[in-house]
PDB file of N, CA and C in Angstrom:
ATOM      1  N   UNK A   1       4.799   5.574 -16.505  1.00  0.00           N
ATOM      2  CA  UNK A   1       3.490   5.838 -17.046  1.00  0.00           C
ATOM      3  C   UNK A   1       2.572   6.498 -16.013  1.00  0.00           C
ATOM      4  N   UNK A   2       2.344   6.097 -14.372  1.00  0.00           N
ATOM      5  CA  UNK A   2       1.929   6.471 -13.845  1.00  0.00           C
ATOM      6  C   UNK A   2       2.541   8.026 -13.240  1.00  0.00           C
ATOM      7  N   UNK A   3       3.368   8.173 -13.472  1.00  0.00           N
ATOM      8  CA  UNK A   3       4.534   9.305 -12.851  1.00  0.00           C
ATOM      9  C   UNK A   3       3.317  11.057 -12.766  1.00  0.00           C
ATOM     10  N   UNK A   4       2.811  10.997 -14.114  1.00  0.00           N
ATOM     11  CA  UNK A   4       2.257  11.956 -14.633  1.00  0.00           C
ATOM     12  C   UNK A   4       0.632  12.409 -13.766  1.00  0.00           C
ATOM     13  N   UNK A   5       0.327  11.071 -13.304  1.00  0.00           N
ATOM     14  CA  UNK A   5      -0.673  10.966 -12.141  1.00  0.00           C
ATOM     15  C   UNK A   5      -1.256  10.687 -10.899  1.00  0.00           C
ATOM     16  N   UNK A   6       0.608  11.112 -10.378  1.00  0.00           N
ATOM     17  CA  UNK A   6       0.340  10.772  -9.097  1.00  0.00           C
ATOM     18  C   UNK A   6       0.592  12.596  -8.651  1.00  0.00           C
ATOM     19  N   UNK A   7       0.623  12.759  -6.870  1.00  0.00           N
ATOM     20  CA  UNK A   7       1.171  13.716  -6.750  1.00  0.00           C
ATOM     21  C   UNK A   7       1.728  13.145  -5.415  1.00  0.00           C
ATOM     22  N   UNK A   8       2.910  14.508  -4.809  1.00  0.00           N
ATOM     23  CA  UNK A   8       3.423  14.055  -4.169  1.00  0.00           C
ATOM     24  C   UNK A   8       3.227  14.582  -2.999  1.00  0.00           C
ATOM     25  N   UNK A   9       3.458  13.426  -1.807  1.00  0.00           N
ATOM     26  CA  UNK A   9       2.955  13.984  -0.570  1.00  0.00           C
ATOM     27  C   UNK A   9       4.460  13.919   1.020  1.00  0.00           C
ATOM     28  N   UNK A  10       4.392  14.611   1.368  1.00  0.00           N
ATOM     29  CA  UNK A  10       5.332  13.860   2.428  1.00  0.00           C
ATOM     30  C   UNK A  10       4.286  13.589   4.176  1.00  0.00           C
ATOM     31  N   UNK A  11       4.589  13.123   4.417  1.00  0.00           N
ATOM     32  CA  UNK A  11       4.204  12.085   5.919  1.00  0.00           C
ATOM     33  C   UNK A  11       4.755  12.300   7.172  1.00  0.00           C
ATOM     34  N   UNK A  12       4.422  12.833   8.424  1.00  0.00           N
ATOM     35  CA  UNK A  12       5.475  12.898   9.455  1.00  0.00           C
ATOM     36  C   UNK A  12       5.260  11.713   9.980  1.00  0.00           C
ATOM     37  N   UNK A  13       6.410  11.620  11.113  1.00  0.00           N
ATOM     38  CA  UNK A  13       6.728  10.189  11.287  1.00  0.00           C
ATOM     39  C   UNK A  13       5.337  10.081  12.185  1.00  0.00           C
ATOM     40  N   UNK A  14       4.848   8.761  12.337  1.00  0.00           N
ATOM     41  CA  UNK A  14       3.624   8.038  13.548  1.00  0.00           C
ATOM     42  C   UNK A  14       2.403   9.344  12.772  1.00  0.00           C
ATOM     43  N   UNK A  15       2.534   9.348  11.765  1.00  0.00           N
ATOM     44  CA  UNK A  15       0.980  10.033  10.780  1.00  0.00           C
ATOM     45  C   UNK A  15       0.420   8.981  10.200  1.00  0.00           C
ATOM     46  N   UNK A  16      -0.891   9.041  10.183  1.00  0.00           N
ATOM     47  CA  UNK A  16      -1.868   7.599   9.834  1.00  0.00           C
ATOM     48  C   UNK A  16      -1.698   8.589   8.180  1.00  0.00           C
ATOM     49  N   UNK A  17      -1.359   7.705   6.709  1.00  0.00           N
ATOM     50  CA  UNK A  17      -1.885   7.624   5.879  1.00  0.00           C
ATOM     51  C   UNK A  17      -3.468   7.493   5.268  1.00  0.00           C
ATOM     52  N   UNK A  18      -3.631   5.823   5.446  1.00  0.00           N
ATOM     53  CA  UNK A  18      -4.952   5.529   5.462  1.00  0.00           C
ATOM     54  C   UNK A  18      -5.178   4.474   7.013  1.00  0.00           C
ATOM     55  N   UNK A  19      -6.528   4.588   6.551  1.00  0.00           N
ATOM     56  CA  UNK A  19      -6.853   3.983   8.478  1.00  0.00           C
ATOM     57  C   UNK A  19      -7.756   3.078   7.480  1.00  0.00           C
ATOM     58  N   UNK A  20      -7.892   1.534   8.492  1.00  0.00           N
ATOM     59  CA  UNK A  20      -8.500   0.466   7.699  1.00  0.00           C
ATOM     60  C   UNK A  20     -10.086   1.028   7.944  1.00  0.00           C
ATOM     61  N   UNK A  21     -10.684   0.541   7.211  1.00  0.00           N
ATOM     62  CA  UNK A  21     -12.320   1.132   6.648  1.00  0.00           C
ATOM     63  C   UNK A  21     -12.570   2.262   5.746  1.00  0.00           C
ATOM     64  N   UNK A  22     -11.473   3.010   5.404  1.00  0.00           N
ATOM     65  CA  UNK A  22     -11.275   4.214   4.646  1.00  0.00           C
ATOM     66  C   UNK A  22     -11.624   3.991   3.393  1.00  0.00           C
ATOM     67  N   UNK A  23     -11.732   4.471   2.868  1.00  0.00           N
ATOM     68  CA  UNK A  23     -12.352   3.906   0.806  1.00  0.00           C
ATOM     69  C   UNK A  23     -10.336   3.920   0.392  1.00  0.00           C
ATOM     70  N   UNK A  24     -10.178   3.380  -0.411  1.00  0.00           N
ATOM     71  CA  UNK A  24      -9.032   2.823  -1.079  1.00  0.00           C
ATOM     72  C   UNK A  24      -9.342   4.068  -2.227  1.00  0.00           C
ATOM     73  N   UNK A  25      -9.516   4.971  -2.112  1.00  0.00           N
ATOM     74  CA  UNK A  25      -9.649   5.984  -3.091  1.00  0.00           C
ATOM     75  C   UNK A  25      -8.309   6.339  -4.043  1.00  0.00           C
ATOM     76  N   UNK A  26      -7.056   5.732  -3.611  1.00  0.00           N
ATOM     77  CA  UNK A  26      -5.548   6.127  -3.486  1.00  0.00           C
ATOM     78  C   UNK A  26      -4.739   4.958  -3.655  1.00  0.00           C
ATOM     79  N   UNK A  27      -3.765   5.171  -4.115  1.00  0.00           N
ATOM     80  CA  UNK A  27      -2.450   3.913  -4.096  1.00  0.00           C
ATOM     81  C   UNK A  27      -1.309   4.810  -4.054  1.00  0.00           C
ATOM     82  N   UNK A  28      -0.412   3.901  -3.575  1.00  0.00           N
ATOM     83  CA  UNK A  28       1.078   4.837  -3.490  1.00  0.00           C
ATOM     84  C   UNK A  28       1.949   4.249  -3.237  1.00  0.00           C
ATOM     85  N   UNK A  29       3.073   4.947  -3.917  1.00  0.00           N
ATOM     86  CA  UNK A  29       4.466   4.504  -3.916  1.00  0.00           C
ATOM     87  C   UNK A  29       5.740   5.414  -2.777  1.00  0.00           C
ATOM     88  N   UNK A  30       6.012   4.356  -2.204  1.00  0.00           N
ATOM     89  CA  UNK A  30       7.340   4.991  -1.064  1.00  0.00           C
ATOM     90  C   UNK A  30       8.590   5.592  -2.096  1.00  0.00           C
ATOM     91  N   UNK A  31       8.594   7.073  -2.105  1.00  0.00           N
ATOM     92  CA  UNK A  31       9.633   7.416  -2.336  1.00  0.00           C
ATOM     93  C   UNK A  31      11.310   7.610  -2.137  1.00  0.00           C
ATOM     94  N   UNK A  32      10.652   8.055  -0.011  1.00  0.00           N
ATOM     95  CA  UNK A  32      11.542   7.704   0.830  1.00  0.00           C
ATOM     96  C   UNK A  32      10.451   7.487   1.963  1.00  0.00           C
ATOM     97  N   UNK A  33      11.784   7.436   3.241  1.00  0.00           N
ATOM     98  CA  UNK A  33      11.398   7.206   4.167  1.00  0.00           C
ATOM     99  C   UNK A  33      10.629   5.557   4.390  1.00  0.00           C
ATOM    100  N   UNK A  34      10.059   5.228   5.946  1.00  0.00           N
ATOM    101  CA  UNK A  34       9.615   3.810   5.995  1.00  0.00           C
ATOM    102  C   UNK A  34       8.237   3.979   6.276  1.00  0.00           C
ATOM    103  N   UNK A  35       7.493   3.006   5.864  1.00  0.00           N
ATOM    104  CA  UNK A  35       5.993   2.379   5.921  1.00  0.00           C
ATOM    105  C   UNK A  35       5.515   1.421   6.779  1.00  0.00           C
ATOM    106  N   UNK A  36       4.471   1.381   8.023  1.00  0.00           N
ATOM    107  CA  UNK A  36       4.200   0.442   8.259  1.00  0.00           C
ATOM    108  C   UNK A  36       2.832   0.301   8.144  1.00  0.00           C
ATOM    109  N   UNK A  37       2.790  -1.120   7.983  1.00  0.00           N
ATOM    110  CA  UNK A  37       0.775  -1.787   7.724  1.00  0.00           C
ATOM    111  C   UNK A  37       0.378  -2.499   8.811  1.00  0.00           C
ATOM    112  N   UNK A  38      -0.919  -2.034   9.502  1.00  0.00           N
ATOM    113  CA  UNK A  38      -1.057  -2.667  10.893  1.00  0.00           C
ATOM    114  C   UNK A  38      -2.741  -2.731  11.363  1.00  0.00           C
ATOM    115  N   UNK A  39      -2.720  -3.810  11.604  1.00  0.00           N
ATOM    116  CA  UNK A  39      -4.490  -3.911  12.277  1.00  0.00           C
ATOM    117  C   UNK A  39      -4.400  -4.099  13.660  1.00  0.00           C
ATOM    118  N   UNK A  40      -6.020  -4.306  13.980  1.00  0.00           N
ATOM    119  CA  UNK A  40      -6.133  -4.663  15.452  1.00  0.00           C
ATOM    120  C   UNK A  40      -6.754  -6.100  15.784  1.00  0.00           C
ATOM    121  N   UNK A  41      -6.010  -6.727  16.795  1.00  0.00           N
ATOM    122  CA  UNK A  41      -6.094  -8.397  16.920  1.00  0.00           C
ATOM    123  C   UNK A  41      -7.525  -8.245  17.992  1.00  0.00           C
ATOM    124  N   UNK A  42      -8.060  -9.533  18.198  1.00  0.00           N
ATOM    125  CA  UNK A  42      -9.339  -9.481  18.716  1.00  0.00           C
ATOM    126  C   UNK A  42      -9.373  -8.642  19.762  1.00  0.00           C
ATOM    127  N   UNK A  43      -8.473  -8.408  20.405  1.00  0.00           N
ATOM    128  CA  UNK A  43      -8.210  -7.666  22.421  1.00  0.00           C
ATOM    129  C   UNK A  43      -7.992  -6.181  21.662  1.00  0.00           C
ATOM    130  N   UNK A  44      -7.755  -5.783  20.530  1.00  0.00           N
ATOM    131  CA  UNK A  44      -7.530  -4.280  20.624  1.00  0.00           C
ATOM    132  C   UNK A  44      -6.165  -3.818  20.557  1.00  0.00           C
ATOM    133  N   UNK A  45      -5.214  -4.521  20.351  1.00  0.00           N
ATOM    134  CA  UNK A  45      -4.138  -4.708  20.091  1.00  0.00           C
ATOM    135  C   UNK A  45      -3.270  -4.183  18.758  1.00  0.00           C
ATOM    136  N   UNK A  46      -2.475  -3.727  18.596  1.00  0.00           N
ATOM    137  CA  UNK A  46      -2.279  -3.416  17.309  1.00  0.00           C
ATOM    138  C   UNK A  46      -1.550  -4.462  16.768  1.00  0.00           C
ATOM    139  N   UNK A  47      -1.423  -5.412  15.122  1.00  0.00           N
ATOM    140  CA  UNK A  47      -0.561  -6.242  14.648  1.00  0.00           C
ATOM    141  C   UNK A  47       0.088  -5.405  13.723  1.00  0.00           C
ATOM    142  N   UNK A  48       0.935  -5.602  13.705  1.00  0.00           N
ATOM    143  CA  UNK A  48       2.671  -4.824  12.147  1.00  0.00           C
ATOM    144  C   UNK A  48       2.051  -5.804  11.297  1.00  0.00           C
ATOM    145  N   UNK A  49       1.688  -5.471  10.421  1.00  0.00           N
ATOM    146  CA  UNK A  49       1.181  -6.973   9.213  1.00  0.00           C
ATOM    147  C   UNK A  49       3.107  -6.512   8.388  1.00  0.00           C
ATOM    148  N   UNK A  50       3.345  -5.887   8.275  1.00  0.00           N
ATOM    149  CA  UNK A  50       4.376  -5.137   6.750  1.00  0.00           C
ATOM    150  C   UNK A  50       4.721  -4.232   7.560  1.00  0.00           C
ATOM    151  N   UNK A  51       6.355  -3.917   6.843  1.00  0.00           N
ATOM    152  CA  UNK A  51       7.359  -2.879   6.737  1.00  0.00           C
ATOM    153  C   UNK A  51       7.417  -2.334   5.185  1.00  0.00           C
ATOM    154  N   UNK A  52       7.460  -1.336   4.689  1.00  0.00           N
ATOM    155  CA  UNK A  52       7.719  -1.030   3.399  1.00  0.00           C
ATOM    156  C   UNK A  52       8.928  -0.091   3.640  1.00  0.00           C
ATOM    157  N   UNK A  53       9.210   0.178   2.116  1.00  0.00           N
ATOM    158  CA  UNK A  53      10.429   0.559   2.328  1.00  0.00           C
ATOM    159  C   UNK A  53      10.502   1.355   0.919  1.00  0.00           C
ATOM    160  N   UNK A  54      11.102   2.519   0.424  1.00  0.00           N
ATOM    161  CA  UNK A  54      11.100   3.344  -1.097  1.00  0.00           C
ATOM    162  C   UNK A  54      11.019   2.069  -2.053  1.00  0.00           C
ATOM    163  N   UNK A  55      10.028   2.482  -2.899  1.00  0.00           N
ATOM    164  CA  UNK A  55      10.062   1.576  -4.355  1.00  0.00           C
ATOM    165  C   UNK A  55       8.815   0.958  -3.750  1.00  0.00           C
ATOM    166  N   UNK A  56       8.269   0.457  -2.558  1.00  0.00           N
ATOM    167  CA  UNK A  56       7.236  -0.665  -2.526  1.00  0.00           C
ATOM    168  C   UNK A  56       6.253   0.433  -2.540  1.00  0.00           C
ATOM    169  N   UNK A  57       4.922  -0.264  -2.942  1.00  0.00           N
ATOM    170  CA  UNK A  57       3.839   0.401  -3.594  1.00  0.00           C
ATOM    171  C   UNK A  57       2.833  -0.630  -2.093  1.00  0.00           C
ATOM    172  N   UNK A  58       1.925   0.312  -1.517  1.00  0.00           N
ATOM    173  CA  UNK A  58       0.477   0.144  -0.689  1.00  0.00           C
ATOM    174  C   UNK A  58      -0.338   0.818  -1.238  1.00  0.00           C
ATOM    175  N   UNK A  59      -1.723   0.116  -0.675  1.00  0.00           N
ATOM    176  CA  UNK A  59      -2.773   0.200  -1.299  1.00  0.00           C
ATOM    177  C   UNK A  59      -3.726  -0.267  -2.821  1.00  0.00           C
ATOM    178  N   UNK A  60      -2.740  -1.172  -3.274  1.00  0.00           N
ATOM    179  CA  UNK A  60      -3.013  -1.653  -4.647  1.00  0.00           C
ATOM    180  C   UNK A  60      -3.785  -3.108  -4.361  1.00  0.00           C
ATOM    181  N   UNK A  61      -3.447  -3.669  -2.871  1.00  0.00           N
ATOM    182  CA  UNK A  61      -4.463  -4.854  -2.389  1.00  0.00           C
ATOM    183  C   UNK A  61      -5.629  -4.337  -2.022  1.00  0.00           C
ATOM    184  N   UNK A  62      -6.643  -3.232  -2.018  1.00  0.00           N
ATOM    185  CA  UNK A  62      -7.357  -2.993  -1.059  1.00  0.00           C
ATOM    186  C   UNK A  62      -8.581  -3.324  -2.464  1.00  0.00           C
ATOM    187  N   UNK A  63      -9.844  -3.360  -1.952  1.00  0.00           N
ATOM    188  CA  UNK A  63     -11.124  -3.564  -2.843  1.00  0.00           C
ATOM    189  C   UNK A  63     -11.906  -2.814  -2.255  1.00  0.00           C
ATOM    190  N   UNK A  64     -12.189  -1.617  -2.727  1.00  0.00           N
ATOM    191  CA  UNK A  64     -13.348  -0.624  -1.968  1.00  0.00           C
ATOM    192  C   UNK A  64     -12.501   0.196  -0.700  1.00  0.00           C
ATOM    193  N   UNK A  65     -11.981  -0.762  -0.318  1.00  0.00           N
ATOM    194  CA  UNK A  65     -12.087  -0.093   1.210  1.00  0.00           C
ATOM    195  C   UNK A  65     -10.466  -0.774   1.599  1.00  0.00           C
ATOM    196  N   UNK A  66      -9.905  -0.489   2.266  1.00  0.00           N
ATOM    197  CA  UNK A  66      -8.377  -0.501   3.392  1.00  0.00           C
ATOM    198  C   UNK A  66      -8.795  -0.986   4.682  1.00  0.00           C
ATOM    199  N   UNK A  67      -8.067  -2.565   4.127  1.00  0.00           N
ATOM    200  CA  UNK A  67      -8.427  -3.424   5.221  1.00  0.00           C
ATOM    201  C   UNK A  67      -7.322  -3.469   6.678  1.00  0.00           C
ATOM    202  N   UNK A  68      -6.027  -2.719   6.430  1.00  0.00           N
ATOM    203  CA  UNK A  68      -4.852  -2.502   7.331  1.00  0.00           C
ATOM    204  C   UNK A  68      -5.227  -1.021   7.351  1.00  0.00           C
ATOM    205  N   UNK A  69      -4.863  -0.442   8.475  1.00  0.00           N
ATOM    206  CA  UNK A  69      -4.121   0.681   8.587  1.00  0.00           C
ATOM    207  C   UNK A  69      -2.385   1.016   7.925  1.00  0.00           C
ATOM    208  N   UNK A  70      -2.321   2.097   7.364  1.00  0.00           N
ATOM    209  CA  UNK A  70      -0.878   2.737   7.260  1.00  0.00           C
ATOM    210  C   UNK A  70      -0.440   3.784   7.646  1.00  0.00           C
ATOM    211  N   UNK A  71       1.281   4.001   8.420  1.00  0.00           N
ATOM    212  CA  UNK A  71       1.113   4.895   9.323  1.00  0.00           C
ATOM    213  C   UNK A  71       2.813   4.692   8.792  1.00  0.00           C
ATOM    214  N   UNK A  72       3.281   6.419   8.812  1.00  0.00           N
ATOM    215  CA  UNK A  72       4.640   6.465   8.914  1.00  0.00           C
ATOM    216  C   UNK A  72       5.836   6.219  10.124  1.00  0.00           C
ATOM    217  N   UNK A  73       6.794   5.507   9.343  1.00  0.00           N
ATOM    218  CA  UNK A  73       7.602   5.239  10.637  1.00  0.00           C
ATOM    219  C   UNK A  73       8.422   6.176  10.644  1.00  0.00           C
ATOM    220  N   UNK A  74       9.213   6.794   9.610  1.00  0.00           N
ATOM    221  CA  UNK A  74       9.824   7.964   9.645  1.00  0.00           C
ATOM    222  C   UNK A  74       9.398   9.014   8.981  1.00  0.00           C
ATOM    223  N   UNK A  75       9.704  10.094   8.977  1.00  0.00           N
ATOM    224  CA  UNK A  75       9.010  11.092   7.851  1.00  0.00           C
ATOM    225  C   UNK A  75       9.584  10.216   6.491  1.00  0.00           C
ATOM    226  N   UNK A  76       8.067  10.470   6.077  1.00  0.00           N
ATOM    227  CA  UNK A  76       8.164   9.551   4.433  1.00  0.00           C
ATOM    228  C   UNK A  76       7.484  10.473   3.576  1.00  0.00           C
ATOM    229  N   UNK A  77       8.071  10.172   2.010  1.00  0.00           N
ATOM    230  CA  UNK A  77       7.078  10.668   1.006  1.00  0.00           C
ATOM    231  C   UNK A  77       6.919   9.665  -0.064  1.00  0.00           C
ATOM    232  N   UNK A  78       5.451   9.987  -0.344  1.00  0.00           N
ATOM    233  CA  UNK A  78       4.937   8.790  -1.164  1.00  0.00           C
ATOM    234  C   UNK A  78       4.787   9.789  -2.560  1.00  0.00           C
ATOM    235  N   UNK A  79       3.995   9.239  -3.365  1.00  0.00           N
ATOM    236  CA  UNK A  79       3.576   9.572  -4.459  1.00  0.00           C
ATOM    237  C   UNK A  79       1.802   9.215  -4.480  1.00  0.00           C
ATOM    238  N   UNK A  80       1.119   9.900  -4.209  1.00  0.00           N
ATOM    239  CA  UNK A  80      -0.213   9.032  -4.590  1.00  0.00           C
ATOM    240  C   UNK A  80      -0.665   9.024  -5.615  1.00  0.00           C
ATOM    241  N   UNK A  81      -1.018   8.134  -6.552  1.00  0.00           N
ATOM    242  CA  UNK A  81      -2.244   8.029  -7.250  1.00  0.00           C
ATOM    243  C   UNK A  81      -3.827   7.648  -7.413  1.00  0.00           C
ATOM    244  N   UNK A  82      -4.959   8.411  -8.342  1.00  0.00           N
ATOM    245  CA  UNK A  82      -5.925   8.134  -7.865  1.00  0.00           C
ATOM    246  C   UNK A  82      -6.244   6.388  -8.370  1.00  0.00           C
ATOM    247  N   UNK A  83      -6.801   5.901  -7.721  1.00  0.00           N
ATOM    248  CA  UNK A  83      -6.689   4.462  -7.984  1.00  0.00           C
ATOM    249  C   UNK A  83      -8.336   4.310  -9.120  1.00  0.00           C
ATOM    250  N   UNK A  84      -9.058   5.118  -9.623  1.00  0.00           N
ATOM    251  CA  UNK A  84      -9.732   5.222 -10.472  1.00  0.00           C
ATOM    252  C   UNK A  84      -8.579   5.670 -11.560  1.00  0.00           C
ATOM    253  N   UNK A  85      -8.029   6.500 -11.962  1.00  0.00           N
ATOM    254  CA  UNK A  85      -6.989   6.324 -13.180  1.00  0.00           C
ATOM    255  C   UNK A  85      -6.139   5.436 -13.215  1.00  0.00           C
ATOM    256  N   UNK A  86      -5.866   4.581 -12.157  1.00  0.00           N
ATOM    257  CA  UNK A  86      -4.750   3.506 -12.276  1.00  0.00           C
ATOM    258  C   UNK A  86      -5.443   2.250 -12.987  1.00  0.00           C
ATOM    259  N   UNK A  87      -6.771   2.066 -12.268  1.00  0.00           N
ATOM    260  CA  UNK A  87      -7.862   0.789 -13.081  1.00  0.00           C
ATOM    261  C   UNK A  87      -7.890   1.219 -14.285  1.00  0.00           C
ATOM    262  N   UNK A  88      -8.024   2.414 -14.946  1.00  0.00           N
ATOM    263  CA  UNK A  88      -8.261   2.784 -16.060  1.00  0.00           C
ATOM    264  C   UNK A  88      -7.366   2.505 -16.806  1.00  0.00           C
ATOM    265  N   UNK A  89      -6.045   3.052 -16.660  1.00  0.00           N
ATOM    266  CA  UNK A  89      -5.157   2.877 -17.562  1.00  0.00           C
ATOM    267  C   UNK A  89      -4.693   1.638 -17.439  1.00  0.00           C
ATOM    268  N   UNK A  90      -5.006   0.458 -16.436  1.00  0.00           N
ATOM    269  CA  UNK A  90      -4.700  -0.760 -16.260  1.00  0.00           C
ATOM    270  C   UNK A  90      -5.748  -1.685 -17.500  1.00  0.00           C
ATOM    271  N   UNK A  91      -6.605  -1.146 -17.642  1.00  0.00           N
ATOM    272  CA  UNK A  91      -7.410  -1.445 -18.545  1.00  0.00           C
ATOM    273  C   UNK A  91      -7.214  -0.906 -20.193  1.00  0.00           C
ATOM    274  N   UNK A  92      -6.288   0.051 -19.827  1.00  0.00           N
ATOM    275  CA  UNK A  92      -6.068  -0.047 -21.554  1.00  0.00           C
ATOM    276  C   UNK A  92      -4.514  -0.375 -22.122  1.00  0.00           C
ATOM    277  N   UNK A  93      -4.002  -0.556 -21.050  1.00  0.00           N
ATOM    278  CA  UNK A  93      -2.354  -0.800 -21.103  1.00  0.00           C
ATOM    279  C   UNK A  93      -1.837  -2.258 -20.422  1.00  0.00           C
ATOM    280  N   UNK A  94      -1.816  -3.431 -21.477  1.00  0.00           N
ATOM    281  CA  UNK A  94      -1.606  -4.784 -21.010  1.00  0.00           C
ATOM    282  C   UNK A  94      -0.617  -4.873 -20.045  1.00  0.00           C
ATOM    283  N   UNK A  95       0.084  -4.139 -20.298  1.00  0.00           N
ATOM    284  CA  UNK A  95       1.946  -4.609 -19.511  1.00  0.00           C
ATOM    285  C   UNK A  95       1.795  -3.558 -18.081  1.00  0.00           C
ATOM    286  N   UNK A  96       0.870  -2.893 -18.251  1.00  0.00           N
ATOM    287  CA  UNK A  96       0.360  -2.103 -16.886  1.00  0.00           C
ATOM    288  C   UNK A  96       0.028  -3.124 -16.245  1.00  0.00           C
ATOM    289  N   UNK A  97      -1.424  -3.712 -16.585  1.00  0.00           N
ATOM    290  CA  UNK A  97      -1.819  -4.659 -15.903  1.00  0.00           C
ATOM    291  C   UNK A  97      -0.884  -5.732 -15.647  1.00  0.00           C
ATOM    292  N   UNK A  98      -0.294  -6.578 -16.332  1.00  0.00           N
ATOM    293  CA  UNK A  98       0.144  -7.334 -15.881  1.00  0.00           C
ATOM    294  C   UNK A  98       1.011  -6.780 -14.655  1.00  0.00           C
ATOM    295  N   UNK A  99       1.934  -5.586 -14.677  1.00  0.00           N
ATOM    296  CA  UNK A  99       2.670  -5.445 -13.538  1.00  0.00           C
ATOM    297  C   UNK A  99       2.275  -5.184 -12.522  1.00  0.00           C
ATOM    298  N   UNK A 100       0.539  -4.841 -12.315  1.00  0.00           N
ATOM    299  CA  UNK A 100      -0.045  -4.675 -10.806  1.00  0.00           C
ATOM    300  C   UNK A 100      -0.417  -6.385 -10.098  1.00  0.00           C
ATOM    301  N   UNK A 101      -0.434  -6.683 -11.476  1.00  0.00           N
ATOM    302  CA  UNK A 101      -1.113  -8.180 -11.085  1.00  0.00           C
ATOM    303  C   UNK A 101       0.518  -8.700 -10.630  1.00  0.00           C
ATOM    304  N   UNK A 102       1.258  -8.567 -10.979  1.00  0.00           N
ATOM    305  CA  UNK A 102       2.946  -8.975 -10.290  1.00  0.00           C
ATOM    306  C   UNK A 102       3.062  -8.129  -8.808  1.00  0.00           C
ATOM    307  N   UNK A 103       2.946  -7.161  -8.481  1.00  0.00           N
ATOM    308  CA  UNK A 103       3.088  -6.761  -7.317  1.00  0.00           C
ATOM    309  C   UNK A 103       2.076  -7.192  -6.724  1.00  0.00           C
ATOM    310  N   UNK A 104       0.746  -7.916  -7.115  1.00  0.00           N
ATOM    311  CA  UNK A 104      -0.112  -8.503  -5.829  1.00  0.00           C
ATOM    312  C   UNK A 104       0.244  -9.866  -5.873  1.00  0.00           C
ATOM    313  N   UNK A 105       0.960 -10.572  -6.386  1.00  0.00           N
ATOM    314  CA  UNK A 105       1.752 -11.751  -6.283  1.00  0.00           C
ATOM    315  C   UNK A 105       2.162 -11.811  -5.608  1.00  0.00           C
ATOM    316  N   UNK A 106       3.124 -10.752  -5.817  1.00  0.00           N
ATOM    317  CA  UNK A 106       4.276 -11.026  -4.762  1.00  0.00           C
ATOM    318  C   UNK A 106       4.237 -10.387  -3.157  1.00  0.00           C
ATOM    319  N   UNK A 107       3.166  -9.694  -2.981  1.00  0.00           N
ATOM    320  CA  UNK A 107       2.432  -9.226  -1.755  1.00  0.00           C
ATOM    321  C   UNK A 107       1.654 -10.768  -1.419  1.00  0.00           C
ATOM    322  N   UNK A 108       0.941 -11.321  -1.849  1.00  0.00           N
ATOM    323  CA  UNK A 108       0.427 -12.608  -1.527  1.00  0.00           C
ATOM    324  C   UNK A 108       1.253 -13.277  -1.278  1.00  0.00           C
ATOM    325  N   UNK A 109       2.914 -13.818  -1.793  1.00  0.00           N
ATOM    326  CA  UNK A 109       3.761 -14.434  -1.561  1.00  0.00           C
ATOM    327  C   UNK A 109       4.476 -14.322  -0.045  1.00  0.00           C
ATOM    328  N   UNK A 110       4.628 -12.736  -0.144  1.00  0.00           N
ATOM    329  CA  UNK A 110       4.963 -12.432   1.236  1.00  0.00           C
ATOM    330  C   UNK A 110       4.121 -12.629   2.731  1.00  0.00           C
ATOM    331  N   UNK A 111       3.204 -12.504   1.923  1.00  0.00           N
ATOM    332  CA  UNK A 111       1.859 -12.859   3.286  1.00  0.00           C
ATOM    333  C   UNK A 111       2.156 -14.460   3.596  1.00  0.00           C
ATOM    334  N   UNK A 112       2.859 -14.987   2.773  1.00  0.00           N
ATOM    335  CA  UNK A 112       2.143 -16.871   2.435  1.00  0.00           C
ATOM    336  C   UNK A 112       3.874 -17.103   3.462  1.00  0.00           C
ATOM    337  N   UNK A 113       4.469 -16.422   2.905  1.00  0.00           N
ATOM    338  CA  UNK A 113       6.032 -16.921   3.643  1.00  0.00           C
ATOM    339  C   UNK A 113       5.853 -16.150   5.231  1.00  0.00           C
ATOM    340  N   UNK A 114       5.347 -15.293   5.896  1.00  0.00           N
ATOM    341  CA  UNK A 114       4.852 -14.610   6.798  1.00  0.00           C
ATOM    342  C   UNK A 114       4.201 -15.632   7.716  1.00  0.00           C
ATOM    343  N   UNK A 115       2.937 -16.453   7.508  1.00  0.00           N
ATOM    344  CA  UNK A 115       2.734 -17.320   7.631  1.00  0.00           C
ATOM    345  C   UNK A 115       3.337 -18.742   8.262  1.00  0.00           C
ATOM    346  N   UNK A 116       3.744 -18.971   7.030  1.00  0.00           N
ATOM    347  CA  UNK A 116       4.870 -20.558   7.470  1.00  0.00           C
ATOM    348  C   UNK A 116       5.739 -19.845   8.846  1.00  0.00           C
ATOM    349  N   UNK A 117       6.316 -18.927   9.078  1.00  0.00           N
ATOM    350  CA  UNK A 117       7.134 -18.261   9.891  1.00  0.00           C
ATOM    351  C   UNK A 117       6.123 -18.268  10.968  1.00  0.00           C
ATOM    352  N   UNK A 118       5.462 -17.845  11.023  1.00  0.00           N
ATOM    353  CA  UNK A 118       4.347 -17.802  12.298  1.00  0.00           C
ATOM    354  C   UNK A 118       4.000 -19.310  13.012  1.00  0.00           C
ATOM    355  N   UNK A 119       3.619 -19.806  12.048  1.00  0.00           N
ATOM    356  CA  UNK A 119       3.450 -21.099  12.291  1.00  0.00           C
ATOM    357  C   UNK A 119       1.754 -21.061  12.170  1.00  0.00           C
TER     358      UNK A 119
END
């Protein structure tokens, strides 16, 4: 459904996608290539929050604004969509919605098992 409104982009490898504070204007899906999601710890430091990998979708957690940075690990291509037509059609297509609301599940899940691992 979304196929029709995204377009496609490719990424060289260590290219910032989005940088955290950026407006979330965008969502996207890994076509190929790898993804990583990463902030900075109090000292300035960079943290890997996520690895993505083709099929996983970033940027669908963000509210306003991109709270991680994303940056290619290899040359990658995504698909972007504008994340104003994705709310939209999430809003008129139930089984849309429900499946964004399943991929932030299971992004919350992963954060929650991430966690316990950390300690």
């Amino acid at each position: 459904m979304l196929e029709q409104f995204g377009s496609r982009r490719t990424i060289r490898r260590g290219q910032e996608i989005y940088a955290a504070g950026d407006p979330a204007d965008y969502c996207y899906r890994i076509v190929s290539g790898s993804v990583r999601t990463l902030g900075l710890d109090e000292e300035g430091r960079r943290q890997i929050a996520e690895f993505l990998l083709p099929g996983d979708l970033l940027g669908f957690d963000s509210l306003g604004v991109h709270h991680l940075s994303a940056e290619a690990v290899t040359e990658t291509v995504v698909i972007c969509y504008p994340r104003r037509v994705v709310d939209s059609l999430a809003e008129q297509n139930g089984a849309l919605a429900l499946r964004l609301r399943d991929l932030a599940m299971q992004q919350l899940r992963r954060a929650h098992e991430k966690m316990f691992l950390l300690g």
